[in-house]
PDB file of N, CA and C in Angstrom:
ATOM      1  N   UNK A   1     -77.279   6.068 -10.160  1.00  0.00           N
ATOM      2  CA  UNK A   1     -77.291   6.609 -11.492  1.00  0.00           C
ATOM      3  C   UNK A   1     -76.001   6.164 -12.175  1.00  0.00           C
ATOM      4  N   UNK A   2     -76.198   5.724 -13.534  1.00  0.00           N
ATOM      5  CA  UNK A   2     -75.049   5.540 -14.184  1.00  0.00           C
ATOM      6  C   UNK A   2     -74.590   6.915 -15.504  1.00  0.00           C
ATOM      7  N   UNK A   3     -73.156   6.629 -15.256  1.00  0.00           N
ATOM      8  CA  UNK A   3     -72.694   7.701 -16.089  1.00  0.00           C
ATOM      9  C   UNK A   3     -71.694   6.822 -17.079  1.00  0.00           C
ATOM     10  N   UNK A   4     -71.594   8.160 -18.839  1.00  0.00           N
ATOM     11  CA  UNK A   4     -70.296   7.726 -19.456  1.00  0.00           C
ATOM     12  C   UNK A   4     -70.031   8.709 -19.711  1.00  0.00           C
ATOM     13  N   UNK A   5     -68.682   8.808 -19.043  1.00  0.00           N
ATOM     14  CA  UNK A   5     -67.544   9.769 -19.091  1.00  0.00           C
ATOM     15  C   UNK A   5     -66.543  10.054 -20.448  1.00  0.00           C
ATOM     16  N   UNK A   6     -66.239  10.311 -20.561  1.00  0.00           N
ATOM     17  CA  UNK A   6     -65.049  10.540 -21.548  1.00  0.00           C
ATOM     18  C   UNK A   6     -63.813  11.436 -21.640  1.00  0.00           C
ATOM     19  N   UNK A   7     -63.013  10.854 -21.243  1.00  0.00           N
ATOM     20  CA  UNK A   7     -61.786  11.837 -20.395  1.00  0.00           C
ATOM     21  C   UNK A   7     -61.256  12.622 -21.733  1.00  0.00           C
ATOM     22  N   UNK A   8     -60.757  14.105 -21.187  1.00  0.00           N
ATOM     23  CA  UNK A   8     -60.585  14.674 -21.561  1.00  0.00           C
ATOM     24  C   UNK A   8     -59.080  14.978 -22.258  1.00  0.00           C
ATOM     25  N   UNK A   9     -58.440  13.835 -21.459  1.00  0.00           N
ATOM     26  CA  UNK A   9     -57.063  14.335 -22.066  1.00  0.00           C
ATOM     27  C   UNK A   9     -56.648  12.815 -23.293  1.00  0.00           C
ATOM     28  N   UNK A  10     -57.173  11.886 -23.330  1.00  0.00           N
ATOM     29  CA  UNK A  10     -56.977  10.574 -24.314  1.00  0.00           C
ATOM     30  C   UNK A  10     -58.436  10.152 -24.581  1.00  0.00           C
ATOM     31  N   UNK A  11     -59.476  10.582 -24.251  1.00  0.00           N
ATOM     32  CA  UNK A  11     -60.698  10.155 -25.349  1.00  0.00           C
ATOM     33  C   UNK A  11     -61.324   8.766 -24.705  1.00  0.00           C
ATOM     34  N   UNK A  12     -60.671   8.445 -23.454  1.00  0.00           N
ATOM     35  CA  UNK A  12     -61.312   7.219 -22.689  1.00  0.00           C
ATOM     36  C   UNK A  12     -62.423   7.248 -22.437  1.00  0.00           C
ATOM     37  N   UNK A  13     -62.986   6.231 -22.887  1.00  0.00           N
ATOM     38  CA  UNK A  13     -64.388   6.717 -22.036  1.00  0.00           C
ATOM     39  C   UNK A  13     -64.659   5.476 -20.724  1.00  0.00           C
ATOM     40  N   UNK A  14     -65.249   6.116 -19.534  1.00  0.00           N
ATOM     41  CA  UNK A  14     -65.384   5.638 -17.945  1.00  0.00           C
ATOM     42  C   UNK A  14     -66.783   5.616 -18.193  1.00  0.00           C
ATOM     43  N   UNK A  15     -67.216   4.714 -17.569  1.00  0.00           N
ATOM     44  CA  UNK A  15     -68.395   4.367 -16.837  1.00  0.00           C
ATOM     45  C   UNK A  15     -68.408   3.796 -15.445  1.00  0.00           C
ATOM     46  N   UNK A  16     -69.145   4.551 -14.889  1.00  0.00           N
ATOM     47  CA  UNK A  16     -69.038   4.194 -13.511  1.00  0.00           C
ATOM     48  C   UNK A  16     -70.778   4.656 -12.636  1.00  0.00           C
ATOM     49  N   UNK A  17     -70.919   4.311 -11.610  1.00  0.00           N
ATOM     50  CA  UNK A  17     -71.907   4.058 -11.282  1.00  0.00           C
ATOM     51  C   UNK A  17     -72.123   5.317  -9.776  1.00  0.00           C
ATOM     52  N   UNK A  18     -72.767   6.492 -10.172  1.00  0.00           N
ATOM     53  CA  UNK A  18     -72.369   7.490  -9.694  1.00  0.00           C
ATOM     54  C   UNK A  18     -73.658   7.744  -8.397  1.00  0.00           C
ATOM     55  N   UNK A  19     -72.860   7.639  -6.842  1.00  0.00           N
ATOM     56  CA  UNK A  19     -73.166   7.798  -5.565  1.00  0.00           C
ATOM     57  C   UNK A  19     -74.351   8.942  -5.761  1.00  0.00           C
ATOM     58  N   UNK A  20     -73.217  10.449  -6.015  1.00  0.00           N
ATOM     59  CA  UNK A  20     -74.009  11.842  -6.016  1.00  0.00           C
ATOM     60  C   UNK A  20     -73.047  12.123  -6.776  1.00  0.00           C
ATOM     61  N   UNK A  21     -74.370  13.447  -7.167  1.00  0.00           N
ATOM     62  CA  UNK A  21     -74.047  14.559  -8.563  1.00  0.00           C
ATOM     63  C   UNK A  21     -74.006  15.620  -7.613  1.00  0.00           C
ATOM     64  N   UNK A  22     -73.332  16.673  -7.925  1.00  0.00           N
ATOM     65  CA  UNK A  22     -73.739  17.783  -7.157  1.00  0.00           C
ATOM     66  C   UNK A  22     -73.332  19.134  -8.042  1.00  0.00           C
ATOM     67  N   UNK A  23     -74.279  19.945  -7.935  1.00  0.00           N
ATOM     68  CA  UNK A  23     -73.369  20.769  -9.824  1.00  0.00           C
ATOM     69  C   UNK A  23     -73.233  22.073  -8.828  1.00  0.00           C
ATOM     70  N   UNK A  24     -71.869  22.547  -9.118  1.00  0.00           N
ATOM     71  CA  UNK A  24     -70.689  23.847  -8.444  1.00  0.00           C
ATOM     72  C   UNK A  24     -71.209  24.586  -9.592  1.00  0.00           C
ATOM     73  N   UNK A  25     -72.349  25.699  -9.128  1.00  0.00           N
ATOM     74  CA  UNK A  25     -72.460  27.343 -10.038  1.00  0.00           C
ATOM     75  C   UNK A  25     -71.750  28.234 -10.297  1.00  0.00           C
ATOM     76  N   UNK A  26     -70.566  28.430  -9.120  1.00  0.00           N
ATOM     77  CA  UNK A  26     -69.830  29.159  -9.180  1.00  0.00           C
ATOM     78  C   UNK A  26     -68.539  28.949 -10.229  1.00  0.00           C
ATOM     79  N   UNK A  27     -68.768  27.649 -10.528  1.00  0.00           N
ATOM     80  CA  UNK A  27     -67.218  26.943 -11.142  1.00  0.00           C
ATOM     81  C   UNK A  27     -68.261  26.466 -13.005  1.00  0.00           C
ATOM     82  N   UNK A  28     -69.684  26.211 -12.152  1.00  0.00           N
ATOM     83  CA  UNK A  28     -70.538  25.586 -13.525  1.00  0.00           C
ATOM     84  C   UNK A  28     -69.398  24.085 -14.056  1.00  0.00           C
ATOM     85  N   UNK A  29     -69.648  23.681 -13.420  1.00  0.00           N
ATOM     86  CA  UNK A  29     -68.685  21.984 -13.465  1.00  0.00           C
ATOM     87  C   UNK A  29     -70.073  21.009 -12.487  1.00  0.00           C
ATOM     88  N   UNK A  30     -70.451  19.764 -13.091  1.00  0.00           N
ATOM     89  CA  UNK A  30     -70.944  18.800 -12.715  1.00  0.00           C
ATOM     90  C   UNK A  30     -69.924  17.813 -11.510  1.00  0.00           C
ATOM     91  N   UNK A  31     -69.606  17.896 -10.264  1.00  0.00           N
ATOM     92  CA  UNK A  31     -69.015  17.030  -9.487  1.00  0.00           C
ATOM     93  C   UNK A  31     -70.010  15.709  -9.318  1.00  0.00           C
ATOM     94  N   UNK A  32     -69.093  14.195  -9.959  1.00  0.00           N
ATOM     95  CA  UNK A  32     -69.648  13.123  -9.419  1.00  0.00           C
ATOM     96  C   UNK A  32     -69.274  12.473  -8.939  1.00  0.00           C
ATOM     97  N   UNK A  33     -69.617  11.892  -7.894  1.00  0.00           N
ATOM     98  CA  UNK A  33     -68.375  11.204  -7.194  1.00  0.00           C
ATOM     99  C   UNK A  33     -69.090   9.577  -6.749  1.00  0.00           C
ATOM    100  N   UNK A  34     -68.339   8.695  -7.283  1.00  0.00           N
ATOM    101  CA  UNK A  34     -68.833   7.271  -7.299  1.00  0.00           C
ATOM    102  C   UNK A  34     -68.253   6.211  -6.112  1.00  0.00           C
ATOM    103  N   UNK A  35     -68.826   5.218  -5.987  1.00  0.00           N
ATOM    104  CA  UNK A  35     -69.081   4.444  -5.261  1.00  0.00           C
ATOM    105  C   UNK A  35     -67.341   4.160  -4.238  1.00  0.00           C
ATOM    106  N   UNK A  36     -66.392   3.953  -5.807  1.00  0.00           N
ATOM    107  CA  UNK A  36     -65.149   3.333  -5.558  1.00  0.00           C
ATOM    108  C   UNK A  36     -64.214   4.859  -4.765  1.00  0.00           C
ATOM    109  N   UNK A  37     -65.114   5.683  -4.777  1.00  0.00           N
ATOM    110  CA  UNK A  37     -64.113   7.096  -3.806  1.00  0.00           C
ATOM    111  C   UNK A  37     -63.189   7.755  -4.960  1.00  0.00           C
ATOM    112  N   UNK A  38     -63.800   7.384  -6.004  1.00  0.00           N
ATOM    113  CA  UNK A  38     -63.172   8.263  -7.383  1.00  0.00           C
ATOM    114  C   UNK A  38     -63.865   9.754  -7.724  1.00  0.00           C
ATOM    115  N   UNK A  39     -63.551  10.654  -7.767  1.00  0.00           N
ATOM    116  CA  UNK A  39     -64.726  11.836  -8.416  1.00  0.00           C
ATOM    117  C   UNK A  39     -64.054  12.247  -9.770  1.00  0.00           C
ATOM    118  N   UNK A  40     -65.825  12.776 -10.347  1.00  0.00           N
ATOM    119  CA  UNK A  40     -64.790  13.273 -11.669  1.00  0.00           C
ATOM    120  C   UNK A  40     -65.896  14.741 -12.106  1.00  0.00           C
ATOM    121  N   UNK A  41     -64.718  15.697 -12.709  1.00  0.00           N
ATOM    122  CA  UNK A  41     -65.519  16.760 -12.726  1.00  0.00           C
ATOM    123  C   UNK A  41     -65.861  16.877 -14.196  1.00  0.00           C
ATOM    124  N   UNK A  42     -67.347  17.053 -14.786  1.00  0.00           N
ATOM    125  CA  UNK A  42     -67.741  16.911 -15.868  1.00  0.00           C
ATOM    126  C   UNK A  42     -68.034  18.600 -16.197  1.00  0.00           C
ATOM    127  N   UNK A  43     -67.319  18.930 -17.517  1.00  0.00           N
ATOM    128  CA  UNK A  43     -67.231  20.260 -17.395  1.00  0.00           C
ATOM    129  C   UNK A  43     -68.281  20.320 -19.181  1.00  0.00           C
ATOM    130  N   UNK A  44     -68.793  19.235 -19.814  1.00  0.00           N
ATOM    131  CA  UNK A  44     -69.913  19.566 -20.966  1.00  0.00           C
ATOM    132  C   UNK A  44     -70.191  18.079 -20.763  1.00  0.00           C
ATOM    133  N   UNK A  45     -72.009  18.346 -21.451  1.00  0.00           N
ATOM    134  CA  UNK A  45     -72.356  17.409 -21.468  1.00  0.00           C
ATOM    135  C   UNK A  45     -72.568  16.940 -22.758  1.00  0.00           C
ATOM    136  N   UNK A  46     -72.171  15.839 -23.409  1.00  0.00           N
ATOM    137  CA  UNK A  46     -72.577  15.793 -24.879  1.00  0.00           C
ATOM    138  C   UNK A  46     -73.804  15.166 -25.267  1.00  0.00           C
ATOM    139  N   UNK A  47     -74.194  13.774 -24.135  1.00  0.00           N
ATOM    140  CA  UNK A  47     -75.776  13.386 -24.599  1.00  0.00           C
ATOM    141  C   UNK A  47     -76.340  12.629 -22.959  1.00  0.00           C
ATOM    142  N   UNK A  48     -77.159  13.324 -23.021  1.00  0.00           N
ATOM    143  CA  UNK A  48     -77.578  12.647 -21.395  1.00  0.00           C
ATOM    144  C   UNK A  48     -78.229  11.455 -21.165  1.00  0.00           C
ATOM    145  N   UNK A  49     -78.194  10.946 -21.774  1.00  0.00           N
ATOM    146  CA  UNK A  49     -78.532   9.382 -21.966  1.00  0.00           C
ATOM    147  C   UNK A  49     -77.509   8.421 -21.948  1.00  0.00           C
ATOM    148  N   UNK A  50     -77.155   8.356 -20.595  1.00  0.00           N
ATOM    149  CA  UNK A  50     -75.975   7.161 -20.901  1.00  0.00           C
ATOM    150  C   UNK A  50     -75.907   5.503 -20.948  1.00  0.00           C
ATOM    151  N   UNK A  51     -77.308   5.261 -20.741  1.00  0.00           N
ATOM    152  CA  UNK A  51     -77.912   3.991 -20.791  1.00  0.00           C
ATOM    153  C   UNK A  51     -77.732   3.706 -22.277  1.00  0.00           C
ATOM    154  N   UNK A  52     -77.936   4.419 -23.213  1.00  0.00           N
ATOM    155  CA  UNK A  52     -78.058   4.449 -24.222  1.00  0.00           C
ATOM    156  C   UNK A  52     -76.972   4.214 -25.096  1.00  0.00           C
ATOM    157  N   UNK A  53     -75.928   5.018 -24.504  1.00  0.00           N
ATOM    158  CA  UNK A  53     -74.587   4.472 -24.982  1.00  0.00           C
ATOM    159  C   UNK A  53     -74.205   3.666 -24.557  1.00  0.00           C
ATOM    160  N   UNK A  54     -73.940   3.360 -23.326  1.00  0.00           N
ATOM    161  CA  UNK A  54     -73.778   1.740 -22.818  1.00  0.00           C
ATOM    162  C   UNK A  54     -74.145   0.945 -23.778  1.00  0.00           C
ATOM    163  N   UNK A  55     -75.302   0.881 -23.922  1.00  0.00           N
ATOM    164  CA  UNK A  55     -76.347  -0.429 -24.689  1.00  0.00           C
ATOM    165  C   UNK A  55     -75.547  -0.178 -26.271  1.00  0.00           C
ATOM    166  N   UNK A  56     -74.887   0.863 -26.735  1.00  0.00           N
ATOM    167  CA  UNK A  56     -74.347   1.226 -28.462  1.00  0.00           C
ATOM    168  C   UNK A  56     -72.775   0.285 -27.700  1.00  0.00           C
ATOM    169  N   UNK A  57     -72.236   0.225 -26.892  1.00  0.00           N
ATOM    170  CA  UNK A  57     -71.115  -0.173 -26.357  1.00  0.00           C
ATOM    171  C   UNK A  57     -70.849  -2.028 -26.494  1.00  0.00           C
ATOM    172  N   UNK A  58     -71.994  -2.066 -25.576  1.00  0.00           N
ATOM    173  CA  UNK A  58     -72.519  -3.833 -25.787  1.00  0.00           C
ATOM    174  C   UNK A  58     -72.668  -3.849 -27.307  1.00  0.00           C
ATOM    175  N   UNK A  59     -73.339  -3.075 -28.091  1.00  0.00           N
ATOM    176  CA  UNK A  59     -74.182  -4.268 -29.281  1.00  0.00           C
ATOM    177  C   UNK A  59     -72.572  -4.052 -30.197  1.00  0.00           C
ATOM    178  N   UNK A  60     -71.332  -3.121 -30.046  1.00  0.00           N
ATOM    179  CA  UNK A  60     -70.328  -3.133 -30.632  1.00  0.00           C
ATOM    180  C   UNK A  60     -69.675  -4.298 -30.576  1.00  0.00           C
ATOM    181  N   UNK A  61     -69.673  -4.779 -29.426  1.00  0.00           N
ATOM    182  CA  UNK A  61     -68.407  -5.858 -28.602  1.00  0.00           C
ATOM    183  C   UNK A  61     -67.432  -4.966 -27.313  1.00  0.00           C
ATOM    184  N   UNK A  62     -67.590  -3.765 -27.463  1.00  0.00           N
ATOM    185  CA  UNK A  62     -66.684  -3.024 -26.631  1.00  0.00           C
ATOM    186  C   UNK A  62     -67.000  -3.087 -24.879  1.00  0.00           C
ATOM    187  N   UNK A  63     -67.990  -3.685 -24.816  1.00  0.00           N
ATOM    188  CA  UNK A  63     -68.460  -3.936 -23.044  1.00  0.00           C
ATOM    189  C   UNK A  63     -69.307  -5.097 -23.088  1.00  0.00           C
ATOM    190  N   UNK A  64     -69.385  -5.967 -21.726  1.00  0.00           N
ATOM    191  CA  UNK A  64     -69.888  -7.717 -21.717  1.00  0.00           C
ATOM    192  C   UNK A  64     -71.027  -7.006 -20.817  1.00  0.00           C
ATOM    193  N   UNK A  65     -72.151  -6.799 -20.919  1.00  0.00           N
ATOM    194  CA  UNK A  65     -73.345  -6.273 -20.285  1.00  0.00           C
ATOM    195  C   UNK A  65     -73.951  -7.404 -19.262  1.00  0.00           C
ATOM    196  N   UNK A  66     -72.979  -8.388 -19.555  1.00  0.00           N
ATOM    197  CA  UNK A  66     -73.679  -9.785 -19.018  1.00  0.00           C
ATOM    198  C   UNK A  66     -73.274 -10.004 -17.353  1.00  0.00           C
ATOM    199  N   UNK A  67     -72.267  -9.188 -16.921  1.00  0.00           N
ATOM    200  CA  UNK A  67     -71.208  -9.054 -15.864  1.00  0.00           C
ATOM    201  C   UNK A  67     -72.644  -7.925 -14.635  1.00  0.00           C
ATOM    202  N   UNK A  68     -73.786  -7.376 -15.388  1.00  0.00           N
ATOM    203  CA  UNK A  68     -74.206  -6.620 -14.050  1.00  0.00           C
ATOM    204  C   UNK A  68     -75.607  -7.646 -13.642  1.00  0.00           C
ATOM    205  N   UNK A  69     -75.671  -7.762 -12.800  1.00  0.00           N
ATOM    206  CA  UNK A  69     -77.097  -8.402 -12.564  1.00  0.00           C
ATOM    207  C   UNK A  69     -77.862  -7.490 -12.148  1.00  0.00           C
ATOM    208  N   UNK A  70     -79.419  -8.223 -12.295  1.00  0.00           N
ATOM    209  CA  UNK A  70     -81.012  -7.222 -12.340  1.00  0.00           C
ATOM    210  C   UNK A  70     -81.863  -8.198 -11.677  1.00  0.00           C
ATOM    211  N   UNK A  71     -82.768  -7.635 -11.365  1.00  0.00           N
ATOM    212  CA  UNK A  71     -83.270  -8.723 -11.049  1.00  0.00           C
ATOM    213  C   UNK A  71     -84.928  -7.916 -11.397  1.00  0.00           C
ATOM    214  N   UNK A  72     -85.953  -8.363 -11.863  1.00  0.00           N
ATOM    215  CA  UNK A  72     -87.677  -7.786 -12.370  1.00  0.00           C
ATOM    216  C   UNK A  72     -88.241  -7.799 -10.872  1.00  0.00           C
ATOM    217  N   UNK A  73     -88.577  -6.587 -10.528  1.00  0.00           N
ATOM    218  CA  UNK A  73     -89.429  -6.824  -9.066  1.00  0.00           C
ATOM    219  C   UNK A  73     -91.255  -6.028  -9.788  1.00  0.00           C
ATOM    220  N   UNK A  74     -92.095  -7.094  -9.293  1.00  0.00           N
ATOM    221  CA  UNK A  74     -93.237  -6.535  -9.829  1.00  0.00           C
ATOM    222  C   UNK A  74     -94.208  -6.381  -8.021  1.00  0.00           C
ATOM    223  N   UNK A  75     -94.623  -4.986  -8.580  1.00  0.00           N
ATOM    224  CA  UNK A  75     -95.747  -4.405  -7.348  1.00  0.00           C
ATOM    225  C   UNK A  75     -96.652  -5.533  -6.750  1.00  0.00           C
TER     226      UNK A  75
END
């Protein structure tokens, strides 16, 4: 699953490519913790579509979309 983050203390926004989600009730915080052994605790969500912003990111100039490879697998 991919995520975009947006840190809370300078407005960065992270994308990163997230292992497991696991959501703490007691705390009500989203824990995700990604591939590179980074976690980050997401405490609101503003739009759950982050494919979506990605793709508003690319058509800006602000990210090279060209850097992930895919590949079409048909049944």
């Amino acid at each position: 699953m991919r995520a975009l983050l947006r840190d809370a203390e300078n407005q960065t926004l992270i994308a990163l490519e997230v292992e497991e989600a696991v959501y703490d009730l007691e705390d009500q915080l989203l824990l995700l913790y990604a591939a590179s052994g980074t976690n980050y605790e997401v405490s609101r969500i503003v739009r759950a579509n982050a494919d979506s912003m990605i793709k508003e990111l690319a058509e800006k100039g602000f990210c090279d979309m060209t850097q992930f490879t895919a590949t079409e697998v048909e049944d």
